[in-house]
N, C-alpha and C. Protein backbone atom coordinates (compact mmCIF):
# COMPACT_ATOMS: atom_id res chain seq x y z
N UNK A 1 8.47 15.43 -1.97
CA UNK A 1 8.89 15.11 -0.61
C UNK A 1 10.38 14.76 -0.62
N UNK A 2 11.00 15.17 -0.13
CA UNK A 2 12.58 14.91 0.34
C UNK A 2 12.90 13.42 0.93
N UNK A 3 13.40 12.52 0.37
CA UNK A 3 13.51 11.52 0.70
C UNK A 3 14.88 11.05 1.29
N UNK A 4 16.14 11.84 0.87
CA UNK A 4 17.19 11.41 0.62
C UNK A 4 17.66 11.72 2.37
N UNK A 5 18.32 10.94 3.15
CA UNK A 5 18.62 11.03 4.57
C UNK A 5 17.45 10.66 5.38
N UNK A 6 16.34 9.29 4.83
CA UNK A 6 15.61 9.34 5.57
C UNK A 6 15.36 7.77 5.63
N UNK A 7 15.93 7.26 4.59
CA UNK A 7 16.06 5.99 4.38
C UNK A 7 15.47 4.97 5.96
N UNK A 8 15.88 5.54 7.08
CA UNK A 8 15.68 4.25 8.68
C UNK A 8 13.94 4.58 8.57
N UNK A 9 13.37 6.11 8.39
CA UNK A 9 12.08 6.18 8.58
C UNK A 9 11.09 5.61 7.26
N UNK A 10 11.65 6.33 6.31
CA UNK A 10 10.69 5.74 5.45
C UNK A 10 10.05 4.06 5.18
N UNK A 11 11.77 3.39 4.97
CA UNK A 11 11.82 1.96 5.49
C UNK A 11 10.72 1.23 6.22
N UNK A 12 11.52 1.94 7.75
CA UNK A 12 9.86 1.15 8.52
C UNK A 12 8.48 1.61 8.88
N UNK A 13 8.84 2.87 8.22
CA UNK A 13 6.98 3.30 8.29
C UNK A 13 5.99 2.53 7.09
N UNK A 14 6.88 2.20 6.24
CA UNK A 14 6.12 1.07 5.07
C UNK A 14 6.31 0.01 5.57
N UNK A 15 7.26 -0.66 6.57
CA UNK A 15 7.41 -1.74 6.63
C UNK A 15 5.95 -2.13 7.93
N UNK A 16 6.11 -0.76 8.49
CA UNK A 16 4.73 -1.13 9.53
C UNK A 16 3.07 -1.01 9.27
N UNK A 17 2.96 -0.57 7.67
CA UNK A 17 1.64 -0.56 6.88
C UNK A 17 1.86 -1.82 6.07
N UNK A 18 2.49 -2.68 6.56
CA UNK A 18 2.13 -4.07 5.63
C UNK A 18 1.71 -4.92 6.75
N UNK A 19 1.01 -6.00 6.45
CA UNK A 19 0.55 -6.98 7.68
C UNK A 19 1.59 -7.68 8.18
N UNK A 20 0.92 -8.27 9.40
CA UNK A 20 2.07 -8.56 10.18
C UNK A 20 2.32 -9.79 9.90
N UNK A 21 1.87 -10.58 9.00
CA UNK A 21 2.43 -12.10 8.55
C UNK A 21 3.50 -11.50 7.28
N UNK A 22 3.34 -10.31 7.19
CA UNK A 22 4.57 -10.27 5.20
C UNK A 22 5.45 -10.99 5.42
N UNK A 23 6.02 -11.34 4.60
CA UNK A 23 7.11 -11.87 4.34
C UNK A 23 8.54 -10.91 4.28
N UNK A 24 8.09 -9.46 4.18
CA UNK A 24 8.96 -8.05 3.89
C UNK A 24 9.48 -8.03 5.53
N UNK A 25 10.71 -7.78 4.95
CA UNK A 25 11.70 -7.76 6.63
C UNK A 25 12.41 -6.16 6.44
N UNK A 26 12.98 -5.50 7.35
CA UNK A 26 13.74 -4.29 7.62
C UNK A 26 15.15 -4.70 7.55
N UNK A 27 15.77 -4.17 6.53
CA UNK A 27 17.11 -4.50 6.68
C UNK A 27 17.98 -3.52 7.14
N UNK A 28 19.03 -3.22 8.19
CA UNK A 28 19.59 -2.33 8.20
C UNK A 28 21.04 -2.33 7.40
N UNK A 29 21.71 -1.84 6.96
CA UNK A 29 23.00 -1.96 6.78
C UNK A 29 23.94 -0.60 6.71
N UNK A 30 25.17 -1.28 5.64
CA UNK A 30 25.84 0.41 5.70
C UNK A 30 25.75 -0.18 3.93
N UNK A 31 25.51 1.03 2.81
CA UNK A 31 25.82 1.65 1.53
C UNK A 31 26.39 3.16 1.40
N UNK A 32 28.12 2.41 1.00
CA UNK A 32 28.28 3.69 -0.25
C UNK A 32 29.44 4.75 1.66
N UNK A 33 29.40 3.39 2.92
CA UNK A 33 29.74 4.24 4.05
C UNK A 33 28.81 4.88 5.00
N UNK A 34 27.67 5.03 4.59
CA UNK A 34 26.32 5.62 5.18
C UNK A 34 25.72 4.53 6.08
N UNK A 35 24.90 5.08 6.97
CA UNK A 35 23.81 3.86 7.88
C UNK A 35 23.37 3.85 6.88
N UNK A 36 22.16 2.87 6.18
CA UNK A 36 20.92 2.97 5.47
C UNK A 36 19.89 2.24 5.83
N UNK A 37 18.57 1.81 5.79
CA UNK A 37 17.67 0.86 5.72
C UNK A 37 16.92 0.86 4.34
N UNK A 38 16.56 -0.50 4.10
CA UNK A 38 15.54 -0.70 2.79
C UNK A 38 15.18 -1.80 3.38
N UNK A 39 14.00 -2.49 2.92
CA UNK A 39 12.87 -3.64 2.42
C UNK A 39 13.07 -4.62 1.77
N UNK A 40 13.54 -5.87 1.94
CA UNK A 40 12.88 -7.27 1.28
C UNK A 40 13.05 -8.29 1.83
N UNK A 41 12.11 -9.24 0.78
CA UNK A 41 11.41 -10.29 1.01
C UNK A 41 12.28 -11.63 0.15
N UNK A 42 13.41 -11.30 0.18
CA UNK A 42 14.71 -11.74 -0.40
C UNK A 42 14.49 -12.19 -1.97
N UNK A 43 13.67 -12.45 -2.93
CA UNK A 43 13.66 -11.90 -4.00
C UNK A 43 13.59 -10.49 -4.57
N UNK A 44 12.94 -9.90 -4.03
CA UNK A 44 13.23 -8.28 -4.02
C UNK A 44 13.45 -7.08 -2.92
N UNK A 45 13.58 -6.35 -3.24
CA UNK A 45 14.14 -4.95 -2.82
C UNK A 45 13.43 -3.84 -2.73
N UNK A 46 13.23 -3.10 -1.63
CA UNK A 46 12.07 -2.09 -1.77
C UNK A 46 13.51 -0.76 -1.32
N UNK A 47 14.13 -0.19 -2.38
CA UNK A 47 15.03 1.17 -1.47
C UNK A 47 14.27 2.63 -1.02
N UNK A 48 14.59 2.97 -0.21
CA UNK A 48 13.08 3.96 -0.24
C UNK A 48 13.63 5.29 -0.16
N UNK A 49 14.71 5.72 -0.59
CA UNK A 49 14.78 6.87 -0.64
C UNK A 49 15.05 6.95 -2.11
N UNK A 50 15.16 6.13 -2.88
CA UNK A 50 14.88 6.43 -4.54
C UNK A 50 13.29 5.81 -4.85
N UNK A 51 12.61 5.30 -3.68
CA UNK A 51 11.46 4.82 -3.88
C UNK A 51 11.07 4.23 -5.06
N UNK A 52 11.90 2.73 -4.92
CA UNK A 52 12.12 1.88 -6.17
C UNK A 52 12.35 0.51 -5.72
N UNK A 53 11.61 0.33 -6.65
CA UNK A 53 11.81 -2.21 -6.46
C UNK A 53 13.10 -2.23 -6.62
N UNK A 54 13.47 -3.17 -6.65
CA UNK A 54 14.71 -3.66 -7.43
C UNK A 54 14.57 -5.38 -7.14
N UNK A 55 15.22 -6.19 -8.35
CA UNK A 55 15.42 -7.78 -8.13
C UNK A 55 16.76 -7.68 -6.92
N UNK A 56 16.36 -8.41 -6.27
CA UNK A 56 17.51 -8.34 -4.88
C UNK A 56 18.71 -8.33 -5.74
N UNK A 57 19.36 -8.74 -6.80
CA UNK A 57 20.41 -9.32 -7.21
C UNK A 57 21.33 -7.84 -7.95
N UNK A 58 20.11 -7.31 -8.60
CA UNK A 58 20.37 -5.58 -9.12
C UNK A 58 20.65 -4.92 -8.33
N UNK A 59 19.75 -5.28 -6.61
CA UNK A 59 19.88 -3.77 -5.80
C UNK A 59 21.51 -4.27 -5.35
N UNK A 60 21.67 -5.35 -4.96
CA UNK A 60 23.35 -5.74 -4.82
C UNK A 60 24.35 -5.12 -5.50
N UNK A 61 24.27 -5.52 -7.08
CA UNK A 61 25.46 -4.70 -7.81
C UNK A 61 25.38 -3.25 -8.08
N UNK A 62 23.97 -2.83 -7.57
CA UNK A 62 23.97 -1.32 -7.82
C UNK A 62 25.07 -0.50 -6.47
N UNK A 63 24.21 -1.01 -5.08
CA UNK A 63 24.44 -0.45 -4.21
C UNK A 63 25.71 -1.17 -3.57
N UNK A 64 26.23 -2.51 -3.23
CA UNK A 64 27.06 -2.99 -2.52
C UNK A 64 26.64 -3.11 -1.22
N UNK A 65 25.21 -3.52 -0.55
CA UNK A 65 25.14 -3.16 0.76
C UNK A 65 26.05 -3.93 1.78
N UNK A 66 26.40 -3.36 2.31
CA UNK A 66 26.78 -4.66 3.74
C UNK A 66 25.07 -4.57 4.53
N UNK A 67 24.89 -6.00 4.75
CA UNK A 67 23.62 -6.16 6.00
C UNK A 67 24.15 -6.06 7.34
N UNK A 68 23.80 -5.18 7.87
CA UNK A 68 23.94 -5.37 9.38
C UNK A 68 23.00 -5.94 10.47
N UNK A 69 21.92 -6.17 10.02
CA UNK A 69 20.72 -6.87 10.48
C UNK A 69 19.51 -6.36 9.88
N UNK A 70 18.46 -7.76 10.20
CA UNK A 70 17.53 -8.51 9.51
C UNK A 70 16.04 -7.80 10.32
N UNK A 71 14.79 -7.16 10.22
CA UNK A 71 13.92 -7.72 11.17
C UNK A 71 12.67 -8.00 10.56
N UNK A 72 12.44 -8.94 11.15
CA UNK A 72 10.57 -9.42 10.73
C UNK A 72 9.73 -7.73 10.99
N UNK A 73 8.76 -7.79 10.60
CA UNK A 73 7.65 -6.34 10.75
C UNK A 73 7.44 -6.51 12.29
N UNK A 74 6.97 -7.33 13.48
CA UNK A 74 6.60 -7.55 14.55
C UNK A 74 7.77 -7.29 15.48
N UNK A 75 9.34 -7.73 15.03
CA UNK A 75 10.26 -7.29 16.32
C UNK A 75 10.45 -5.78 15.16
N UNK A 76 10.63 -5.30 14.19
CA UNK A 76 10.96 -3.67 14.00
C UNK A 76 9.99 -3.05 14.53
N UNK A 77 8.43 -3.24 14.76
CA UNK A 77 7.69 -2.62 15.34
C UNK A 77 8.24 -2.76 17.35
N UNK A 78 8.90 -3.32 17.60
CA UNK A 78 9.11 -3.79 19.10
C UNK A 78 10.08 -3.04 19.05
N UNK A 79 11.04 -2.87 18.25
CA UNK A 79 12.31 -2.24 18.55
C UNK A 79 11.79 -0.94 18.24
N UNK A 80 11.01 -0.27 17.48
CA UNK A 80 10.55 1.23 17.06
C UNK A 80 10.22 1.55 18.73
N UNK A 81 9.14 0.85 19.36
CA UNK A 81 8.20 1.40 20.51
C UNK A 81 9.35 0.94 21.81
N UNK A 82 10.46 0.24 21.72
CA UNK A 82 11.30 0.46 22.84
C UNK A 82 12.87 1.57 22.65
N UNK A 83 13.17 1.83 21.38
CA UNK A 83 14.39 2.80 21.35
C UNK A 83 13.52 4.20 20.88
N UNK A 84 11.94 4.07 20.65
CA UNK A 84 11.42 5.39 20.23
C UNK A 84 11.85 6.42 19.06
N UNK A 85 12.74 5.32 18.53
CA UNK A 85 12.96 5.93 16.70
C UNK A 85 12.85 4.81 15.87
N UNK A 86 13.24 5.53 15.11
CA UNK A 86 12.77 4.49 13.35
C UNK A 86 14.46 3.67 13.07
N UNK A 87 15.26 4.18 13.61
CA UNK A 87 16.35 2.79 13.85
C UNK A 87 17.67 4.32 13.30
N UNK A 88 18.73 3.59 13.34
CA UNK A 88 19.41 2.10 13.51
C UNK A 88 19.18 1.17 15.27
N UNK A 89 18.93 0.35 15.32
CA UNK A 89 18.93 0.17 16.94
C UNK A 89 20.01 -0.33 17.08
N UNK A 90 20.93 -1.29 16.74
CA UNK A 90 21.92 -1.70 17.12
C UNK A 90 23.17 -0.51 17.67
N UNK A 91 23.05 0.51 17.83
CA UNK A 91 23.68 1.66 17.73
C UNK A 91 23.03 2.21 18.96
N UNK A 92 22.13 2.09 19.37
CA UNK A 92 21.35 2.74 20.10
C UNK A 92 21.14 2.23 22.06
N UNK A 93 22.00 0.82 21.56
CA UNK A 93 21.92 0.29 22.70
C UNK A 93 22.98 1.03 23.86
């Protein structure tokens, strides 16, 4: 499966098959100049277009992300069903 340019969907389509108490949040940011999204629960890192953990502290010096925002599973599912994509939303407004 082609993963690479898909990073906003893959992100929260896992992030919306976990329950809605996780502790796993949607992060959006920019890596490397790119939009991107990945997964965590601020000890770790879920990147999903290399579909790989990482200790939050590794995925940092690997990638350099800037965060551009944070979301719990319950507002990324709110923001999916009101901008009708898998993100970036801040962009979208």
């Amino acid at each position: 499966m082609q993963r690479e340019g898909r990073s906003y969907e893959l992100a929260a389509a896992a992030l919306l098959r976990l329950p809605s108490d996780t502790e796993w949040r949607l992060a959006h940011g920019v890596i490397a100049g790119f939009g991107r999204a990945w997964l965590t629960d601020g000890d770790e890192v879920w990147e999903p277009t290399a579909n790989r953990f990482f200790i939050a502290r590794e995925f940092h010096a690997r990638y350099a992300p800037s965060l551009r925002s944070l979301y719990p599973r319950d507002a990324a599912a709110a923001a999916m069903a009101l901008n009708g994509h898998w993100g970036p939303w801040e962009q979208a407004a």
